[in-house]
Protein backbone atom coordinates (compact mmCIF):
# COMPACT_ATOMS: atom_id res chain seq x y z
CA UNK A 1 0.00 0.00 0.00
CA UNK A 2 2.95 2.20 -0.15
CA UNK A 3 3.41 3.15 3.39
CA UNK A 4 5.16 1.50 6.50
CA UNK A 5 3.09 -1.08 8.86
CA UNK A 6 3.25 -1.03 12.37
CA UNK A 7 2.10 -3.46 15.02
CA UNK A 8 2.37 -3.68 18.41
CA UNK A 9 0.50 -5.44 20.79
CA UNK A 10 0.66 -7.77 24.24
CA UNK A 11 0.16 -11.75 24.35
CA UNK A 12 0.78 -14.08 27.12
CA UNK A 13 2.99 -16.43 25.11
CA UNK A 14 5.84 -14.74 22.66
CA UNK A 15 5.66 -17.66 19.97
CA UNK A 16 1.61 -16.77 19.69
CA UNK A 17 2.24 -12.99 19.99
CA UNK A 18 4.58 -13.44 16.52
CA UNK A 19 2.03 -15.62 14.87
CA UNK A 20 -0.86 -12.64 14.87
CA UNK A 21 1.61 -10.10 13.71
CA UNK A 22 2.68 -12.10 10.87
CA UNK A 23 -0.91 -12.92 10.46
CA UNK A 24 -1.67 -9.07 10.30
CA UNK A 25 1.19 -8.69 7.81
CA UNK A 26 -0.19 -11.13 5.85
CA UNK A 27 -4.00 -9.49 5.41
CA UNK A 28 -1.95 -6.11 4.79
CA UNK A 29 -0.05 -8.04 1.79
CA UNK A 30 -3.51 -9.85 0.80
CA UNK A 31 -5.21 -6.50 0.58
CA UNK A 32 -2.30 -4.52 -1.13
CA UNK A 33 -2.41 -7.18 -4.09
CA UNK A 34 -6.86 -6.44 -4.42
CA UNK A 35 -6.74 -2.84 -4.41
CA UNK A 36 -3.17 -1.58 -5.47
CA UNK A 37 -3.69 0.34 -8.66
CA UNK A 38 -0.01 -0.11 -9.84
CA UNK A 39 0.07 -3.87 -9.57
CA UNK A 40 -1.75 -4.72 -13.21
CA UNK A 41 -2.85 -8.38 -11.67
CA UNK A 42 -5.41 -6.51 -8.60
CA UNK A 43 -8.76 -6.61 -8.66
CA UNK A 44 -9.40 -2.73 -8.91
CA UNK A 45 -6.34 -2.64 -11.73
CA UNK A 46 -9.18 -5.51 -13.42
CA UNK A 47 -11.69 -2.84 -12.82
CA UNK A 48 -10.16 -0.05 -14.24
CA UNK A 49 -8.90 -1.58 -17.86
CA UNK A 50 -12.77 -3.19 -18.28
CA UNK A 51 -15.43 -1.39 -16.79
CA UNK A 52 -15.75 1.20 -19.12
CA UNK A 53 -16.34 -1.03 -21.61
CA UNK A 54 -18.53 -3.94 -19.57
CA UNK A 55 -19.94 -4.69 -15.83
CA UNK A 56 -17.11 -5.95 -13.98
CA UNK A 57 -18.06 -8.51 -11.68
CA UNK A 58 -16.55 -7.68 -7.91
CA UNK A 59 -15.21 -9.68 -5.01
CA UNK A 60 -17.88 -9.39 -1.74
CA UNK A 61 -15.39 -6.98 -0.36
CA UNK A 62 -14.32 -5.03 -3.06
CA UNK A 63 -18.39 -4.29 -3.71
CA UNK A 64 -18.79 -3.33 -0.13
CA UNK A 65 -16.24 -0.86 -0.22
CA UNK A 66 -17.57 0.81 -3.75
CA UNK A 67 -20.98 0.66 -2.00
CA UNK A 68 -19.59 2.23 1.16
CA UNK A 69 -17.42 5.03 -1.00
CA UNK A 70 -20.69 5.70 -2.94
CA UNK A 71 -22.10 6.77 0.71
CA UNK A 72 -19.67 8.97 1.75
CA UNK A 73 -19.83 10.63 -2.08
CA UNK A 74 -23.77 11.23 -1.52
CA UNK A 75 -23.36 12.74 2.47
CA UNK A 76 -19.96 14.79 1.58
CA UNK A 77 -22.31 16.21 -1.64
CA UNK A 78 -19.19 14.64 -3.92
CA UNK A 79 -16.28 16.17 -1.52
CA UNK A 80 -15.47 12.25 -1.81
CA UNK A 81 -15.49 10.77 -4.94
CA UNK A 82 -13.31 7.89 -5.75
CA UNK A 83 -13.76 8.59 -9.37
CA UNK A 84 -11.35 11.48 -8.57
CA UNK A 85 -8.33 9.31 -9.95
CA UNK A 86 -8.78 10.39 -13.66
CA UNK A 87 -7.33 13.63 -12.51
CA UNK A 88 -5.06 12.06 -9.90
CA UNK A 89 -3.45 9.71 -11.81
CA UNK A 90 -2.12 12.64 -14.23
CA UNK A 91 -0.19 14.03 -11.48
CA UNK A 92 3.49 12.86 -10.67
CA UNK A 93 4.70 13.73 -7.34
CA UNK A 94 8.19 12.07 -7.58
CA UNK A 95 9.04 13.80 -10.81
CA UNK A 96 6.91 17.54 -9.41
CA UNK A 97 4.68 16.99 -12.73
CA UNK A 98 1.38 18.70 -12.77
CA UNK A 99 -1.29 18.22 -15.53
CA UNK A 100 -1.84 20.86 -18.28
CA UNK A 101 -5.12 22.68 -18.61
CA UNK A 102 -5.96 20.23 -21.32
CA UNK A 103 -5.31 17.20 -19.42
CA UNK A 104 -6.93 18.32 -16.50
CA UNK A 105 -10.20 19.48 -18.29
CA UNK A 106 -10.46 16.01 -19.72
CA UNK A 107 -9.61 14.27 -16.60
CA UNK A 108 -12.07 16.43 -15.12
CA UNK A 109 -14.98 15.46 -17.49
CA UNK A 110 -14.78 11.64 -16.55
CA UNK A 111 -15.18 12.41 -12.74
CA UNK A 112 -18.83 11.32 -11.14
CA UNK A 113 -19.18 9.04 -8.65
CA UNK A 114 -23.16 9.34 -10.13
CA UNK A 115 -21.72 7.50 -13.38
CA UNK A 116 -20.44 4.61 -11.30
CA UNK A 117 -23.02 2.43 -11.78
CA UNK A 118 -23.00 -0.50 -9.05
CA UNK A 119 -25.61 -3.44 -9.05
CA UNK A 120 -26.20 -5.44 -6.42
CA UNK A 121 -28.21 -8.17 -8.36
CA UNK A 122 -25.02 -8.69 -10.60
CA UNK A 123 -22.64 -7.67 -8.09
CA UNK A 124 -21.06 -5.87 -10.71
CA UNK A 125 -19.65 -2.31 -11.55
CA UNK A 126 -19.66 -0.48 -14.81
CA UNK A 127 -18.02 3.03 -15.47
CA UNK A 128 -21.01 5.00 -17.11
CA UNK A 129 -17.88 7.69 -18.55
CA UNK A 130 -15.35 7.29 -21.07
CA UNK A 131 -12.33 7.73 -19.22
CA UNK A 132 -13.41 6.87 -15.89
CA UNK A 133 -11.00 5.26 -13.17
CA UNK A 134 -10.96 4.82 -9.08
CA UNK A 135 -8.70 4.83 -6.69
CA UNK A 136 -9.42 3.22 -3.14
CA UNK A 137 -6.74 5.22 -1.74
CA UNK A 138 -9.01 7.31 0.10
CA UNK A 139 -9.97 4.03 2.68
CA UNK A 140 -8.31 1.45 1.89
CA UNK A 141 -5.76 1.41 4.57
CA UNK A 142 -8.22 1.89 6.96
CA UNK A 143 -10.23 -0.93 6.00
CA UNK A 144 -6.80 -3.16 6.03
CA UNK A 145 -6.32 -2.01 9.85
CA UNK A 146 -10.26 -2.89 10.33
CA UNK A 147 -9.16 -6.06 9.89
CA UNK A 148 -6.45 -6.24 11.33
CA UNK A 149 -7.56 -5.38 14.83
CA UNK A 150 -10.51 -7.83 13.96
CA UNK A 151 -7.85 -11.05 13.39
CA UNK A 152 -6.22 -9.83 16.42
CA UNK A 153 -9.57 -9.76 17.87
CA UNK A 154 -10.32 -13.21 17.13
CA UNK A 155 -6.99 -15.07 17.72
CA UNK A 156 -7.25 -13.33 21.22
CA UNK A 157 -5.44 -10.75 21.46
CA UNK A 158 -6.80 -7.81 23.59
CA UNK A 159 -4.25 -4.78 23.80
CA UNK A 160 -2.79 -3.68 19.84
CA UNK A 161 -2.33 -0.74 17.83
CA UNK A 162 -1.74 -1.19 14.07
CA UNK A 163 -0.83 1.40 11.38
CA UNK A 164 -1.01 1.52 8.14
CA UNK A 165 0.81 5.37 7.65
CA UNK A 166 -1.36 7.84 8.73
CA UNK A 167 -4.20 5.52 9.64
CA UNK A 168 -4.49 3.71 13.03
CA UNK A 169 -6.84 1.54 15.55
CA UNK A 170 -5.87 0.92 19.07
CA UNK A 171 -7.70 -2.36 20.49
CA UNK A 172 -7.69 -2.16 24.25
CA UNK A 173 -6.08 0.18 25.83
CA UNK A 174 -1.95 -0.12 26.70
CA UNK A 175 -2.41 -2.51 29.90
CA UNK A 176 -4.09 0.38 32.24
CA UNK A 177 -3.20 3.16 30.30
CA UNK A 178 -4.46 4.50 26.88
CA UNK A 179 -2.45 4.76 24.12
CA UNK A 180 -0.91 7.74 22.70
CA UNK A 181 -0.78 8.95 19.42
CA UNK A 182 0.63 12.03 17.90
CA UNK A 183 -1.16 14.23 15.22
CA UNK A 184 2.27 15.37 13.29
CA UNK A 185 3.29 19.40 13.33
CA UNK A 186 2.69 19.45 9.37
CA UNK A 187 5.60 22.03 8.39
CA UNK A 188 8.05 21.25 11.73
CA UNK A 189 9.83 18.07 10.61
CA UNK A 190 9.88 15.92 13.63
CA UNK A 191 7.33 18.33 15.69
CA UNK A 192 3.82 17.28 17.40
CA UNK A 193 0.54 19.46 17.54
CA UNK A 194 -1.26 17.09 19.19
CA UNK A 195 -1.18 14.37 21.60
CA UNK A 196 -4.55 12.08 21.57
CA UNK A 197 -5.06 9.12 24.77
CA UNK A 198 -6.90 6.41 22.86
CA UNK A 199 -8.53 2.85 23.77
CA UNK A 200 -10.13 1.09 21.48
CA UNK A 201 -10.81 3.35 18.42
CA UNK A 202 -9.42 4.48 14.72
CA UNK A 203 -7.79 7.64 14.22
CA UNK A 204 -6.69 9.21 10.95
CA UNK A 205 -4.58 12.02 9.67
CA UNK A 206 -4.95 13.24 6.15
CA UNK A 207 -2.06 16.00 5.64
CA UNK A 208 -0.53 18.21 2.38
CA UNK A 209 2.72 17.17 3.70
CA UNK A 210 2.67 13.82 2.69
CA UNK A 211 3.26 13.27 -0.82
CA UNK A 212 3.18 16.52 -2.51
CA UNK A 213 5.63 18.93 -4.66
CA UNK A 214 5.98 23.00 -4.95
CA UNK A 215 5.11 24.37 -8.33
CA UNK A 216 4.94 28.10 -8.26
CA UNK A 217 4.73 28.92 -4.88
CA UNK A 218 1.76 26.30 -5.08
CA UNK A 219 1.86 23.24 -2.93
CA UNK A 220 0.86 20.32 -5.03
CA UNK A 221 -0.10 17.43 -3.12
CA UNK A 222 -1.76 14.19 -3.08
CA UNK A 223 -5.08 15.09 -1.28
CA UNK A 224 -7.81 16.54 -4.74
CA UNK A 225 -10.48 17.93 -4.33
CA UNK A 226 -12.57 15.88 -7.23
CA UNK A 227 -14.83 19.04 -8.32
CA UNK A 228 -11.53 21.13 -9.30
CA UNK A 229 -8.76 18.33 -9.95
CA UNK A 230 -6.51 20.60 -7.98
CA UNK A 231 -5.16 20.54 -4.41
CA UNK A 232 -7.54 22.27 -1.68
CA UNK A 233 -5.17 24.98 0.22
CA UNK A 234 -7.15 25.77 3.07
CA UNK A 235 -6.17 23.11 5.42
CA UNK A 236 -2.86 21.64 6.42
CA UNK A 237 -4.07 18.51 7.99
CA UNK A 238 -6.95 16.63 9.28
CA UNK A 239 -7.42 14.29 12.22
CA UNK A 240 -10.62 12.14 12.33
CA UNK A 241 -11.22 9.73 15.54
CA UNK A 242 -14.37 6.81 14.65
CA UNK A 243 -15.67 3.73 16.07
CA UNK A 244 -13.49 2.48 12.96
CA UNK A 245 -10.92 2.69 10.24
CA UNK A 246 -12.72 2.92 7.10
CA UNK A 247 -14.83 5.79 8.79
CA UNK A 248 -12.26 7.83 9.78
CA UNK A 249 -10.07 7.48 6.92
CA UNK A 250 -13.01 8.28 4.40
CA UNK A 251 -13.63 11.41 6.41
CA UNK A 252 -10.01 12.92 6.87
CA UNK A 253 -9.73 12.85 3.38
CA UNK A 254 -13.88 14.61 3.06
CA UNK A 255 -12.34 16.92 5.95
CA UNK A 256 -9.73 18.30 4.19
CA UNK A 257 -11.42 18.89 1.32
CA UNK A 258 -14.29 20.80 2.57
CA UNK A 259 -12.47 22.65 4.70
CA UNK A 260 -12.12 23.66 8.38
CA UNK A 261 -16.00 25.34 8.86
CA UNK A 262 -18.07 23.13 6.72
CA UNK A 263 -15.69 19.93 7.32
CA UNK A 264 -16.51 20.43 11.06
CA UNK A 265 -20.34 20.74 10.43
CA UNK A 266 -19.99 17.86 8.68
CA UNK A 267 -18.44 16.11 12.15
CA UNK A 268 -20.98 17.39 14.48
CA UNK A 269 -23.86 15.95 12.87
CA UNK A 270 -22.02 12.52 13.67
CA UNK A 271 -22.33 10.53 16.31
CA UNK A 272 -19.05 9.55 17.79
CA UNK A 273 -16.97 10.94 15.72
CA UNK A 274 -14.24 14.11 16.47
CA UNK A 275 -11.54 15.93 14.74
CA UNK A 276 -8.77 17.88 14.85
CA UNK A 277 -7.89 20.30 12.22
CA UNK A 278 -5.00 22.09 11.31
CA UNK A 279 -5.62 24.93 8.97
CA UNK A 280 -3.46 26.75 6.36
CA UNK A 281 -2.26 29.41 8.81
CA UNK A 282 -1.24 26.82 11.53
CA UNK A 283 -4.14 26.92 13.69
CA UNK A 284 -6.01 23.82 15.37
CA UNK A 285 -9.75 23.17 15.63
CA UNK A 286 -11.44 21.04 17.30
CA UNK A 287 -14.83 19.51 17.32
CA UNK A 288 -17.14 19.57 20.44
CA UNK A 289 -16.84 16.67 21.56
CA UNK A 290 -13.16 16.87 22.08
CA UNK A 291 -13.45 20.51 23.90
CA UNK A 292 -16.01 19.00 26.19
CA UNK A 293 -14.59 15.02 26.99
CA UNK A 294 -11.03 15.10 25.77
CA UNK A 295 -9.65 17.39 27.60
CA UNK A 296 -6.68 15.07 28.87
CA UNK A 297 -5.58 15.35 25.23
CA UNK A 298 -5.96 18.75 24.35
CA UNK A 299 -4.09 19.81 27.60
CA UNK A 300 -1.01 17.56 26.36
CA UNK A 301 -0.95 19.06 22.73
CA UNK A 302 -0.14 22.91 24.76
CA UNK A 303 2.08 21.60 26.98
């Protein structure tokens, strides 16, 4: 999936403790080789050479996870649209290539999540646009540490964190004390703006400092906003805590792109979910339910 794996967790025999990490390393591989869009043997690289031509039949999973991106496109009014990759595949972060105005118009004209027509009976997926493609980028990791944590779950193990980059669930807490993760200073290399205590729940952080380039004075990065092809420059990053991976992945990247006020409107009218926000002048926000019940955190971010 492009991005380091971490897992850490607490078993009362060392030979069994190795056995669910490699097992977690195992579903991360598993899931990397379904939904990997440079590996021309996955399932979604399957969907994206044929489905503008014919319905694609889909894997159980892979349908769930169109059906459950087609959800967030129709709450976030298309601020999530994994259709968005016909304008994100035409950028080239390594080599600090942007696409011309051309390029981008037409990449622009095959994105609509609308024209990604899904059916259940069939179980099947058909792009309804000429130059349509997806990317699962936006949840995919934190679907792989969904499952993860639910392995772990079931071969017994009850205090783990696993990460999949930016995306995270804790299981447990860290035997009588939560567990602590970071939220990354996103322009102070090595620096922390946030320190979270967390049992048993998925955080994510969506940030312009992850894969990105500077063209003009104009920070390029991997985060698009799918109604403009471009990168959204009001935020800098966005944390999302949820009941699970998938959820708060999907959101950090909806966050960022609606930005700080309407992103955290969008947070309030959930239950259980919070955020942290970190906009484009290097202030945090915070959603209510953090100012009112997570205060332990927010008092470690000042210190």
């Amino acid at each position: 999936m492009g991005t380091a794996i971490h897992v850490e967790l607490w078993g009362e025999d060392e030979r069994d403790a190795q056995c669910a990490i490699t097992a977690v390393m195992d579903e991360m591989h598993r899931i990397d080789h379904t939904m990997s869009p440079h590996k021309p043997e996955s399932e979604l690289s399957r969907i994206n050479r044929d489905a503008a031509r014919e319905a694609v039949p889909l894997s159980a999973e892979m349908y769930r996870l169109i059906e459950r991106a087609l959800e967030f496109s129709r709450f976030s009014d298309g601020a999530f649209d994994i259709s968005f990759a016909s304008v994100g595949n035409l950028y080239d972060y390594r080599a600090g290539t942007a696409p011309s105005a051309q390029a981008l118009a037409r990449g622009l004209a095959a994105i609509g999540w609308q024209h990604l027509i899904l059916d259940p009976k069939t179980r099947s997926l058909r792009f309804g646009r000429e130059g349509m493609r997806i990317d699962l980028g936006g949840f995919a990791k934190g679907h792989a540490v969904d499952n993860a944590v639910a392995i772990l779950g079931e071969l017994g193990v009850r205090h783990a964190i696993v990460s999949a980059g930016g995306d995270s669930r804790v299981l447990g807490d860290r035997r009588g004390r939560p567990w602590s993760v970071a939220i990354r200073d996103p322009r102070r290399e090595g620096g922390v703006v946030a320190v979270l205590p967390l049992e048993d729940t998925a955080i994510s952080t969506s940030g312009d400092y992850e894969r990105y380039f500077e063209r003009d004075g104009v920070r390029c990065h991997h985060l698009i906003d799918p109604r403009s092809g471009r990168s959204p420059d009001a935020l800098r990053s966005v944390t999302i805590l949820a009941p699970d991976g998938l959820t708060a992945e999907g959101l950090s990247k909806t966050v960022f792109v609606l930005g700080a006020q309407r992103g955290l409107e969008l947070i309030e009218s959930l239950d259980g979910v919070d955020a942290v926000v970190v906009d484009a002048q290097g202030a945090l926000h915070y959603s209510s339910g953090l100012l009112s019940g997570g205060t332990q955190g927010i008092a470690m971010a000042r210190q």
